[in-house]
PDB file of N, CA and C in Angstrom:
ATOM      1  N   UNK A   1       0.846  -1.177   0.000  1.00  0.00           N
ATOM      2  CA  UNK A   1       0.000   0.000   0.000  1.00  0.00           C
ATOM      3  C   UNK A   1       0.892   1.241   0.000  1.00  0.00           C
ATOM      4  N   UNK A   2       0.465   2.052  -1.227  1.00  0.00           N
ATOM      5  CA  UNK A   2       1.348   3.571  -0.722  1.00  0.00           C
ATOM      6  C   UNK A   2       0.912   3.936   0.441  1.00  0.00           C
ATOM      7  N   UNK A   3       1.605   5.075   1.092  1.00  0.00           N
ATOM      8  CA  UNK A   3       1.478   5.704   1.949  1.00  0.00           C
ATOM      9  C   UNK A   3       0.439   7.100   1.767  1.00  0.00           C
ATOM     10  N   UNK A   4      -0.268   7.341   2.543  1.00  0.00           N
ATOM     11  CA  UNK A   4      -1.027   8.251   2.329  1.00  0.00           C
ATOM     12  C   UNK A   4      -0.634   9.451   1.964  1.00  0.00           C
ATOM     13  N   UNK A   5      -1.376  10.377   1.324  1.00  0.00           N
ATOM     14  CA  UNK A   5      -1.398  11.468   0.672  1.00  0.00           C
ATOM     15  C   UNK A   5       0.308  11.735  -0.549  1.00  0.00           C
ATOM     16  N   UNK A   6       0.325  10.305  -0.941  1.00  0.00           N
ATOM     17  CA  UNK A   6       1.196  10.007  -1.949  1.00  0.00           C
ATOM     18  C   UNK A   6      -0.062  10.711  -3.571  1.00  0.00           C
ATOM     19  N   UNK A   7       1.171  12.032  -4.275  1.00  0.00           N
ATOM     20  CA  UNK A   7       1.015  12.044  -5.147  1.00  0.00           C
ATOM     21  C   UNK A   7       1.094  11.875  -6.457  1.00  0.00           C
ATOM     22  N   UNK A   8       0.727  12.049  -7.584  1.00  0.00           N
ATOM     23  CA  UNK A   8       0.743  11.624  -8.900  1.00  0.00           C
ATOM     24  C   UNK A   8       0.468  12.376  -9.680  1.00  0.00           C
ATOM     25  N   UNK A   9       1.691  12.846 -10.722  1.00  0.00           N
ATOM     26  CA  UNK A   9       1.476  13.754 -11.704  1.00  0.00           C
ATOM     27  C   UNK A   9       1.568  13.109 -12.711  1.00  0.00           C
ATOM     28  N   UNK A  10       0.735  12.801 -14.122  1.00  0.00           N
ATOM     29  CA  UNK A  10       0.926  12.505 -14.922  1.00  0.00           C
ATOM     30  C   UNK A  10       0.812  13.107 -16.529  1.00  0.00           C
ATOM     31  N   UNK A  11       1.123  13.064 -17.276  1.00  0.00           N
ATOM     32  CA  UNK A  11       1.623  13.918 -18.404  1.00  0.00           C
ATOM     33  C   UNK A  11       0.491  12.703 -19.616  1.00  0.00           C
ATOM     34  N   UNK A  12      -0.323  13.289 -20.229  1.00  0.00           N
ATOM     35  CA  UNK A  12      -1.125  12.910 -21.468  1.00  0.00           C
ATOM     36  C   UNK A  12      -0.781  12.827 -22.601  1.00  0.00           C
ATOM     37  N   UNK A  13      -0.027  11.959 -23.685  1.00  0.00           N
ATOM     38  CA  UNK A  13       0.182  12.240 -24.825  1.00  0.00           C
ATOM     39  C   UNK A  13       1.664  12.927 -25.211  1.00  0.00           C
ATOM     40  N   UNK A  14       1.998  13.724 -26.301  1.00  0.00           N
ATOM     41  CA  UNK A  14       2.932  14.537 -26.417  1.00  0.00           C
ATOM     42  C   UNK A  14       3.005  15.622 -25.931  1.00  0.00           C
ATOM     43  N   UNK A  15       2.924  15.951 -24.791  1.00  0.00           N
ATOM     44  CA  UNK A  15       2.624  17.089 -24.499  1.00  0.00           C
ATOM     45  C   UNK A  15       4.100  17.477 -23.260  1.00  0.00           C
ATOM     46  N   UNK A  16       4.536  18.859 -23.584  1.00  0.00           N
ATOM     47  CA  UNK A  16       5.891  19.371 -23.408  1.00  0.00           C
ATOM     48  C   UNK A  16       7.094  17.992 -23.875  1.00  0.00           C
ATOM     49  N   UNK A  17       6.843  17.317 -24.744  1.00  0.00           N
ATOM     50  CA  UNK A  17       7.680  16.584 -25.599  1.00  0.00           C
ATOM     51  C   UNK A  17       9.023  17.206 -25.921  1.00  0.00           C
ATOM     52  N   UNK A  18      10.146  17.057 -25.226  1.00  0.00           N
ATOM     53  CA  UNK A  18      11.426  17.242 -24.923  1.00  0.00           C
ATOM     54  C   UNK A  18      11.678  18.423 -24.036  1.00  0.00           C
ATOM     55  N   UNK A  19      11.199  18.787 -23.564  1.00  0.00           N
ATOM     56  CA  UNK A  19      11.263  19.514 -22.013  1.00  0.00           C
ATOM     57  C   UNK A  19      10.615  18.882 -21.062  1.00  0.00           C
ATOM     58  N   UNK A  20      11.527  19.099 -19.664  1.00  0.00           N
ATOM     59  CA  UNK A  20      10.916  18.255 -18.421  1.00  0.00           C
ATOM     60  C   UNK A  20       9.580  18.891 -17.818  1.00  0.00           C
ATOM     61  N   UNK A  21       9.042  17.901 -17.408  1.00  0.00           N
ATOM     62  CA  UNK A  21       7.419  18.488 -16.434  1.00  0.00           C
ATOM     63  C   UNK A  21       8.574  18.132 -14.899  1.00  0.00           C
ATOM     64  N   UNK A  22       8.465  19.613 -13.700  1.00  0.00           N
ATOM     65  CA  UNK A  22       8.698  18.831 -12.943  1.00  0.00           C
ATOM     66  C   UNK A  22       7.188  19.333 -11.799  1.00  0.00           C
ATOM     67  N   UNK A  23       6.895  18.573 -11.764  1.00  0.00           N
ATOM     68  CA  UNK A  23       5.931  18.706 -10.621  1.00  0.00           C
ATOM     69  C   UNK A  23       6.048  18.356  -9.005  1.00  0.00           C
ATOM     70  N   UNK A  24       7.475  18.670  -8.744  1.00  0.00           N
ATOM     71  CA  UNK A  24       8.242  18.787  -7.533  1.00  0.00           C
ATOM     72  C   UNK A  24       9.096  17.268  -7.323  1.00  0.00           C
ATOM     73  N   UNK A  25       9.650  16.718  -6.436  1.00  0.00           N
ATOM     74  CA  UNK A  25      10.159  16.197  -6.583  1.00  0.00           C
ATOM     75  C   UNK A  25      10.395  14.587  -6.322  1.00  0.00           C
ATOM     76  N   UNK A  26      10.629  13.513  -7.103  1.00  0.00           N
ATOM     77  CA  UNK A  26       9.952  12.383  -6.891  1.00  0.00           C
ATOM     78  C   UNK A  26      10.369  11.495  -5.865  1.00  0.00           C
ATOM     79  N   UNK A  27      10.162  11.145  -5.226  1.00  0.00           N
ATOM     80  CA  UNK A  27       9.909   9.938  -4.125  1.00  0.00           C
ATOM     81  C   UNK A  27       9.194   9.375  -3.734  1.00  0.00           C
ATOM     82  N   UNK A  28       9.370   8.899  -2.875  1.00  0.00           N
ATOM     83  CA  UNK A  28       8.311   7.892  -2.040  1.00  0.00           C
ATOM     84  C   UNK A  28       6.744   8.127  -1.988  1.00  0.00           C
ATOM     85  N   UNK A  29       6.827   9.771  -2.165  1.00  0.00           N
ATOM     86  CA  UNK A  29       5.028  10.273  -2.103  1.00  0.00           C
ATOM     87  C   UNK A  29       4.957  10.739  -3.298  1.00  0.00           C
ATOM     88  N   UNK A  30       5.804  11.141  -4.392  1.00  0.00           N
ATOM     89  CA  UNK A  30       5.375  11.770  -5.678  1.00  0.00           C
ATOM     90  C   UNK A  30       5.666  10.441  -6.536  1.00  0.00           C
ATOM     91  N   UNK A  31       4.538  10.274  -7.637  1.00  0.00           N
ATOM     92  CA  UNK A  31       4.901   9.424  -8.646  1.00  0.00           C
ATOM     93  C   UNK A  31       5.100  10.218  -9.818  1.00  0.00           C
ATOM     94  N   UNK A  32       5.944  10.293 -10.968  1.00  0.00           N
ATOM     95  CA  UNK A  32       5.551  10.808 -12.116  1.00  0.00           C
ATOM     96  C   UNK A  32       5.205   9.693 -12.922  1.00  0.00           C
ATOM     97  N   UNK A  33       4.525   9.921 -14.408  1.00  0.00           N
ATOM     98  CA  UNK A  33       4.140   9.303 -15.020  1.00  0.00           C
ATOM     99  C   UNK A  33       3.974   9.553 -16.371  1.00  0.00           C
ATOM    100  N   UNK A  34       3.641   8.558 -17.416  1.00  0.00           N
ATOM    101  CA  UNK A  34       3.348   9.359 -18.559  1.00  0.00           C
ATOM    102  C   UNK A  34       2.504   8.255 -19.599  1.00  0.00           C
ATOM    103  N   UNK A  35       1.106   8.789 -19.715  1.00  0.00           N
ATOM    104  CA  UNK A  35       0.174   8.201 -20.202  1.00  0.00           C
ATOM    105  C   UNK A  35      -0.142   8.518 -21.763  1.00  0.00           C
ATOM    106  N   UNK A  36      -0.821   7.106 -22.628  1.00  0.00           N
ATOM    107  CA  UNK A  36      -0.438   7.700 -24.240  1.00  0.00           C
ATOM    108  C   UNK A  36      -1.761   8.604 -24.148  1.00  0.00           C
ATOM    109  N   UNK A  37      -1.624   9.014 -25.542  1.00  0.00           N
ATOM    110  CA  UNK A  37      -2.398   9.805 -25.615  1.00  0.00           C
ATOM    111  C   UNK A  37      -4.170   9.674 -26.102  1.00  0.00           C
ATOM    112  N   UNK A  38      -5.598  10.703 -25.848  1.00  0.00           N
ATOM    113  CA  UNK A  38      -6.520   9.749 -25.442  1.00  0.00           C
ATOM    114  C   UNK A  38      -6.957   9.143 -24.612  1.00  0.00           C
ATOM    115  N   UNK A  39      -5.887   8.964 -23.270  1.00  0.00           N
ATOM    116  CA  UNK A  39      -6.338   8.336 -22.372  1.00  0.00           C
ATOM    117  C   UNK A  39      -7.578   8.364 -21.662  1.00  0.00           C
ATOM    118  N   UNK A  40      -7.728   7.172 -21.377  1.00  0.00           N
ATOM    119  CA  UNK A  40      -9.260   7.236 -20.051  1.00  0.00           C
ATOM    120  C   UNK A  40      -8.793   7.535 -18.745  1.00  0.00           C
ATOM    121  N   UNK A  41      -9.548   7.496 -17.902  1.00  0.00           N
ATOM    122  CA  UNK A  41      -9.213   7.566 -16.449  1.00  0.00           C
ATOM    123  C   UNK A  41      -8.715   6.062 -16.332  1.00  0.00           C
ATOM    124  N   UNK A  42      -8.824   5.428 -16.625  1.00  0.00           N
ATOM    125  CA  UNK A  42      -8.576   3.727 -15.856  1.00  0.00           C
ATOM    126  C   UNK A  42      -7.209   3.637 -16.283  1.00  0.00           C
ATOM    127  N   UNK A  43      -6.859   4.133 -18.078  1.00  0.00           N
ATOM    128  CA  UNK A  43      -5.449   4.010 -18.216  1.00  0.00           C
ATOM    129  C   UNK A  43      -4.933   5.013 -17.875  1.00  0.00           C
ATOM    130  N   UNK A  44      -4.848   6.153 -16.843  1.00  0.00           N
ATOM    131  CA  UNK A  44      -4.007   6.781 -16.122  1.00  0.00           C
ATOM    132  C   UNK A  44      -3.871   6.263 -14.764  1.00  0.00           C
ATOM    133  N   UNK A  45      -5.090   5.651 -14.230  1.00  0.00           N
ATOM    134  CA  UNK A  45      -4.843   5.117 -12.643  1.00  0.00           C
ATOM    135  C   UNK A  45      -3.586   3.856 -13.081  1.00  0.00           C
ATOM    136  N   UNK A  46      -3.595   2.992 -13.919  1.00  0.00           N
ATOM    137  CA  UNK A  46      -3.201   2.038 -14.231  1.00  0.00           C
ATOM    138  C   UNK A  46      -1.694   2.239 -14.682  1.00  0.00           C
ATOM    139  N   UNK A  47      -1.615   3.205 -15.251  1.00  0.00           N
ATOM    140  CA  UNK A  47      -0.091   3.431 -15.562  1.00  0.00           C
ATOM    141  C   UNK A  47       0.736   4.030 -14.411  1.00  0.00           C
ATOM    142  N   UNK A  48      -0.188   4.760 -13.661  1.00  0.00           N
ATOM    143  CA  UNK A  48       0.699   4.714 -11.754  1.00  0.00           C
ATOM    144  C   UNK A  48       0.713   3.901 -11.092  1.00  0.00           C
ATOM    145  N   UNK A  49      -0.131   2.576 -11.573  1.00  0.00           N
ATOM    146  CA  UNK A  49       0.197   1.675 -10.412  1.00  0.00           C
ATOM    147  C   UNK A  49      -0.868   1.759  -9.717  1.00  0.00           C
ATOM    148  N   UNK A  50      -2.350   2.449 -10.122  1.00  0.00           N
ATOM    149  CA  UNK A  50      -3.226   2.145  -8.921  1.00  0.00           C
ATOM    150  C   UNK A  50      -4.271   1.362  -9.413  1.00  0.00           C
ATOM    151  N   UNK A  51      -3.908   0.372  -9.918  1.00  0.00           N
ATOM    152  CA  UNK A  51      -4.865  -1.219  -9.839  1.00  0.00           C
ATOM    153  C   UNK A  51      -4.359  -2.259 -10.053  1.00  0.00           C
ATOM    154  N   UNK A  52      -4.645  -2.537  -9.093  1.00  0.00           N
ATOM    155  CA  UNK A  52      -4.529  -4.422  -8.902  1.00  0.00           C
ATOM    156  C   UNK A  52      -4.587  -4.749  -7.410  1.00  0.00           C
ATOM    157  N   UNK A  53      -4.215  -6.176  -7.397  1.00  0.00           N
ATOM    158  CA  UNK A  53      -4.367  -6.855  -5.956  1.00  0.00           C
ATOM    159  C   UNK A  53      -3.460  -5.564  -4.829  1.00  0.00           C
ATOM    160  N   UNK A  54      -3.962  -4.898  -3.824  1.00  0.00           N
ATOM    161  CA  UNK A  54      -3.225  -4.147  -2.815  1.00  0.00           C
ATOM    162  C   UNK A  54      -3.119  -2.722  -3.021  1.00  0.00           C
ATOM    163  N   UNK A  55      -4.006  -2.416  -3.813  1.00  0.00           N
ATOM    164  CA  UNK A  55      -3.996  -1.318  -4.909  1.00  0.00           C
ATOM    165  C   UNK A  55      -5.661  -0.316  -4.328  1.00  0.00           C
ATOM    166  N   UNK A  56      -5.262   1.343  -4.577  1.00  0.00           N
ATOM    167  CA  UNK A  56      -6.775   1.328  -4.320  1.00  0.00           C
ATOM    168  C   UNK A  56      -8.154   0.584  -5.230  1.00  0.00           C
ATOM    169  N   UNK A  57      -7.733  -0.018  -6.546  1.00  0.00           N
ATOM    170  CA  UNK A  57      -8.860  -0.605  -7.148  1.00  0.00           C
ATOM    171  C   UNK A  57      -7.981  -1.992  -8.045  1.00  0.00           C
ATOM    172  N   UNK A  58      -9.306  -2.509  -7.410  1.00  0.00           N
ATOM    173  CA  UNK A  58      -9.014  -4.022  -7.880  1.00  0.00           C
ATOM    174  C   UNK A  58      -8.899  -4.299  -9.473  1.00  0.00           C
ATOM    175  N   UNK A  59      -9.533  -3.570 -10.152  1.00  0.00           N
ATOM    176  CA  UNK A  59      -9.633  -3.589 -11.888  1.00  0.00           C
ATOM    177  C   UNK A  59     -10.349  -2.508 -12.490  1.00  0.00           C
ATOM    178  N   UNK A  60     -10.110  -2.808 -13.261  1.00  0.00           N
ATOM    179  CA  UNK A  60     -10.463  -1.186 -14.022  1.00  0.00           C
ATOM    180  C   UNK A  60     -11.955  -1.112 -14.610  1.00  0.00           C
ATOM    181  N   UNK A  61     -12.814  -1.856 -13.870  1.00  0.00           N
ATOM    182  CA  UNK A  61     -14.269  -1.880 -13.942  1.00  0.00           C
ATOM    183  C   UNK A  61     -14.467  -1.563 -12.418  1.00  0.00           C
ATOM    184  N   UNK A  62     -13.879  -1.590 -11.557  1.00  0.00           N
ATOM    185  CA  UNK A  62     -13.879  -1.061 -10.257  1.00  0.00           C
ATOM    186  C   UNK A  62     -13.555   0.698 -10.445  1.00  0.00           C
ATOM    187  N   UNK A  63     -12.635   0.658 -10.865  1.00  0.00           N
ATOM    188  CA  UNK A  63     -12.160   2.289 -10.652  1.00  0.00           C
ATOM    189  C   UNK A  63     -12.746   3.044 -11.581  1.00  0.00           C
ATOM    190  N   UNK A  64     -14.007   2.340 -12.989  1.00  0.00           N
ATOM    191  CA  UNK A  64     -14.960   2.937 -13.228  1.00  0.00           C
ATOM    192  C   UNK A  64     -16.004   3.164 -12.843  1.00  0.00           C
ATOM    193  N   UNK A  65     -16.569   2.003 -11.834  1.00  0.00           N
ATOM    194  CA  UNK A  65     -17.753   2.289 -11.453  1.00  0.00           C
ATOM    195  C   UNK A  65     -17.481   2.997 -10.034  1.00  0.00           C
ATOM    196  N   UNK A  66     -16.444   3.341  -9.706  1.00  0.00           N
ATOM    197  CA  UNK A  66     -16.006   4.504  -8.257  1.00  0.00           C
ATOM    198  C   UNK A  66     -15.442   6.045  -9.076  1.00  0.00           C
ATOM    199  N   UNK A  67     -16.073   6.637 -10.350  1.00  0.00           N
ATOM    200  CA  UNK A  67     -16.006   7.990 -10.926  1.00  0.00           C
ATOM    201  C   UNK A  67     -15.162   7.981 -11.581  1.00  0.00           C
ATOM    202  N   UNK A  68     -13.795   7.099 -11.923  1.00  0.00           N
ATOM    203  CA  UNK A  68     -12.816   7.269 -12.972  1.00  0.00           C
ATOM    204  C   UNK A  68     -13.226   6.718 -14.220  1.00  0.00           C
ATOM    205  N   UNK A  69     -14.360   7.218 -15.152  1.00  0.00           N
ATOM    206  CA  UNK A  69     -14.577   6.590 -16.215  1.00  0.00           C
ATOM    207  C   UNK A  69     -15.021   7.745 -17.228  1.00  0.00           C
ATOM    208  N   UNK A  70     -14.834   7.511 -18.522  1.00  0.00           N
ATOM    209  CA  UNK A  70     -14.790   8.214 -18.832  1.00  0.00           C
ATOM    210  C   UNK A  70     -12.894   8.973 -19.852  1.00  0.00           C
ATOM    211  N   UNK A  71     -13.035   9.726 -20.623  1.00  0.00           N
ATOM    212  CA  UNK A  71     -11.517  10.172 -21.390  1.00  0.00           C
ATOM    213  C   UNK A  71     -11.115  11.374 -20.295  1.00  0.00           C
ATOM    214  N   UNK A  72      -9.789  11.634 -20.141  1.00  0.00           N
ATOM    215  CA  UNK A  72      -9.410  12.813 -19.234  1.00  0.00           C
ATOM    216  C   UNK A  72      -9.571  14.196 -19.974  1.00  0.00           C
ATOM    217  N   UNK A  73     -10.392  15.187 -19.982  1.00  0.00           N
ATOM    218  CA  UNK A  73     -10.530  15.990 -20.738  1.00  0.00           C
ATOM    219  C   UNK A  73      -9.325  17.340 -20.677  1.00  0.00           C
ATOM    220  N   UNK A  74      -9.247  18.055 -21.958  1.00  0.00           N
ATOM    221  CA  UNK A  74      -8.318  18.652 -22.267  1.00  0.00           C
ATOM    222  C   UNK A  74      -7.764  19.239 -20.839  1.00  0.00           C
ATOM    223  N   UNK A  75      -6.613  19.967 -21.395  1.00  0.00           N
ATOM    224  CA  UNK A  75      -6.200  20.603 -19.820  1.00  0.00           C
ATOM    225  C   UNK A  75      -5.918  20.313 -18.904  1.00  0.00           C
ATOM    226  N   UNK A  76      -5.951  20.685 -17.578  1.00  0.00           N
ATOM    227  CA  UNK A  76      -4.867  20.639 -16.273  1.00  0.00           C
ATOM    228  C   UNK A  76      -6.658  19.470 -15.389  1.00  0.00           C
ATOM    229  N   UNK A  77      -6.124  18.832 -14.820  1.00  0.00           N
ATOM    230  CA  UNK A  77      -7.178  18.007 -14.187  1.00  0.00           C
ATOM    231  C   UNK A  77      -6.337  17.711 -12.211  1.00  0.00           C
ATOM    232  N   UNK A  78      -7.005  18.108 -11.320  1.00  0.00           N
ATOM    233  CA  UNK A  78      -6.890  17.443 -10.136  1.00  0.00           C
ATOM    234  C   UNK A  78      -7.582  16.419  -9.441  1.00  0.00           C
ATOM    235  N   UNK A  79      -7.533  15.776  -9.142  1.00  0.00           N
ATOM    236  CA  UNK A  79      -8.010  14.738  -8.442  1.00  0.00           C
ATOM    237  C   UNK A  79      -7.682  13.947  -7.049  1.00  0.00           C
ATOM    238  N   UNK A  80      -8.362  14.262  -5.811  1.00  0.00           N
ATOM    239  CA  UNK A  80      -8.379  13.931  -4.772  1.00  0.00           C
ATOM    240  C   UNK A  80      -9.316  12.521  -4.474  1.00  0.00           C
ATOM    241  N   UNK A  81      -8.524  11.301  -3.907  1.00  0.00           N
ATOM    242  CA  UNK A  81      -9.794  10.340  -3.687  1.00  0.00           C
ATOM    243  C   UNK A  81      -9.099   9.198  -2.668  1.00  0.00           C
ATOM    244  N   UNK A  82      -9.613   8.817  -2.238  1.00  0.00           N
ATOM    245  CA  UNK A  82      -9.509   7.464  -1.156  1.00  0.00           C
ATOM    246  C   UNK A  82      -9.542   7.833  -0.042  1.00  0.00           C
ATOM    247  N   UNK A  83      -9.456   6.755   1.184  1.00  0.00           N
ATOM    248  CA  UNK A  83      -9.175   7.271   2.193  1.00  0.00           C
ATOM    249  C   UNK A  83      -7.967   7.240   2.526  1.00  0.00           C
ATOM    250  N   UNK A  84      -6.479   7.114   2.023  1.00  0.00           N
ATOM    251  CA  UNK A  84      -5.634   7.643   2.110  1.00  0.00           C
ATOM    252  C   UNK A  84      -5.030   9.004   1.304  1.00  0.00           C
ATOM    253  N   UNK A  85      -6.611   9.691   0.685  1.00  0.00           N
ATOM    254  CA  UNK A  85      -6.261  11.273   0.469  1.00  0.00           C
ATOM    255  C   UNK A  85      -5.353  11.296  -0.708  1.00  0.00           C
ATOM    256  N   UNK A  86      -5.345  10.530  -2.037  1.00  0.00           N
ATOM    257  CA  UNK A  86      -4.321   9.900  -2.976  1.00  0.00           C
ATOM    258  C   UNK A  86      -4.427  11.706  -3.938  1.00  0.00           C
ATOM    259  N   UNK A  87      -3.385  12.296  -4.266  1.00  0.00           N
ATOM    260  CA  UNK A  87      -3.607  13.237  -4.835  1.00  0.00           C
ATOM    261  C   UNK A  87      -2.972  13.106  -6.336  1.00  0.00           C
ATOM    262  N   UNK A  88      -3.984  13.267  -7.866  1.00  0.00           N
ATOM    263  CA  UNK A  88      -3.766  13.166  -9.216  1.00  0.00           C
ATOM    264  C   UNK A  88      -3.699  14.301  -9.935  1.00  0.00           C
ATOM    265  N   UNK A  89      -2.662  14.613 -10.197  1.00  0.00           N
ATOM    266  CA  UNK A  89      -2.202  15.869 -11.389  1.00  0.00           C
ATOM    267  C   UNK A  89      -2.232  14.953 -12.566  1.00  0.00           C
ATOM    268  N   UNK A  90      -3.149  15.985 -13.807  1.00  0.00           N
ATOM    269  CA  UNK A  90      -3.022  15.330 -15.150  1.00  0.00           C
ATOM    270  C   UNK A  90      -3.074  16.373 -15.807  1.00  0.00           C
ATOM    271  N   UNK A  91      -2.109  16.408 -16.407  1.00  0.00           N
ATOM    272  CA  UNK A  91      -2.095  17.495 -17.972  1.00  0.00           C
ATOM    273  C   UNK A  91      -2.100  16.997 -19.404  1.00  0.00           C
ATOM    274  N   UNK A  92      -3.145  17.635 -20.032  1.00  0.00           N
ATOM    275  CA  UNK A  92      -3.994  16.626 -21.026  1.00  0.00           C
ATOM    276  C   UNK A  92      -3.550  18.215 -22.086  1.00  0.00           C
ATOM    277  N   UNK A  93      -2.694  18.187 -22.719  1.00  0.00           N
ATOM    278  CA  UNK A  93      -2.591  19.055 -24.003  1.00  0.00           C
ATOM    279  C   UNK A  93      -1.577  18.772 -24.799  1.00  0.00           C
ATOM    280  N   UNK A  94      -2.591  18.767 -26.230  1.00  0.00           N
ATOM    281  CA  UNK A  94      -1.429  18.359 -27.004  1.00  0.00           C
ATOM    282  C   UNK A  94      -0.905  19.340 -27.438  1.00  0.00           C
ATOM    283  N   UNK A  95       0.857  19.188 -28.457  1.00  0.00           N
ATOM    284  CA  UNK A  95       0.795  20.952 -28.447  1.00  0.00           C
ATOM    285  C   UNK A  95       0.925  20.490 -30.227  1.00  0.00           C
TER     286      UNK A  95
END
């Protein structure tokens, strides 16, 4: 199990394609990430690591029918959820 109020920034597609995103700095509570482009919510929880066995969602028909369903729409997206307070940065622009 992560540790609570472990965050996650993840990057959509080509977007700032050869310059760094830093969204502070990574360890133990920051994940970065980088999801193709199009993505849904299930393939961004999924490319951090948040489904499967020990995970906040068991499969990705779970972490749709708990509000992650659906494409990540354009632009800057936050997302707060669980009860360990899991915090999701997503930047969805292509350039």
């Amino acid at each position: 199990m992560l540790p609570a109020g472990t965050e996650f920034a993840v990057v959509v597609g080509n977007t700032l394609q050869g310059r760094s995103l830093c969204v502070g700095r990574p360890d133990e509570t920051c994940v970065i990430a980088r999801a193709t482009s199009k993505a849904s919510w299930a393939d961004v929880l999924e490319c951090c690591g948040l489904i499967g066995d020990g995970q906040p969602f068991k499969s990705r028909t779970q972490a749709r029918k708990n509000g992650f369903d659906g494409f990540v729409p354009d632009g800057w997206s936050e997302r707060v959820f669980g009860k360990m307070r899991y915090r999701l940065y997503v930047l969805n622009h292509e350039e």
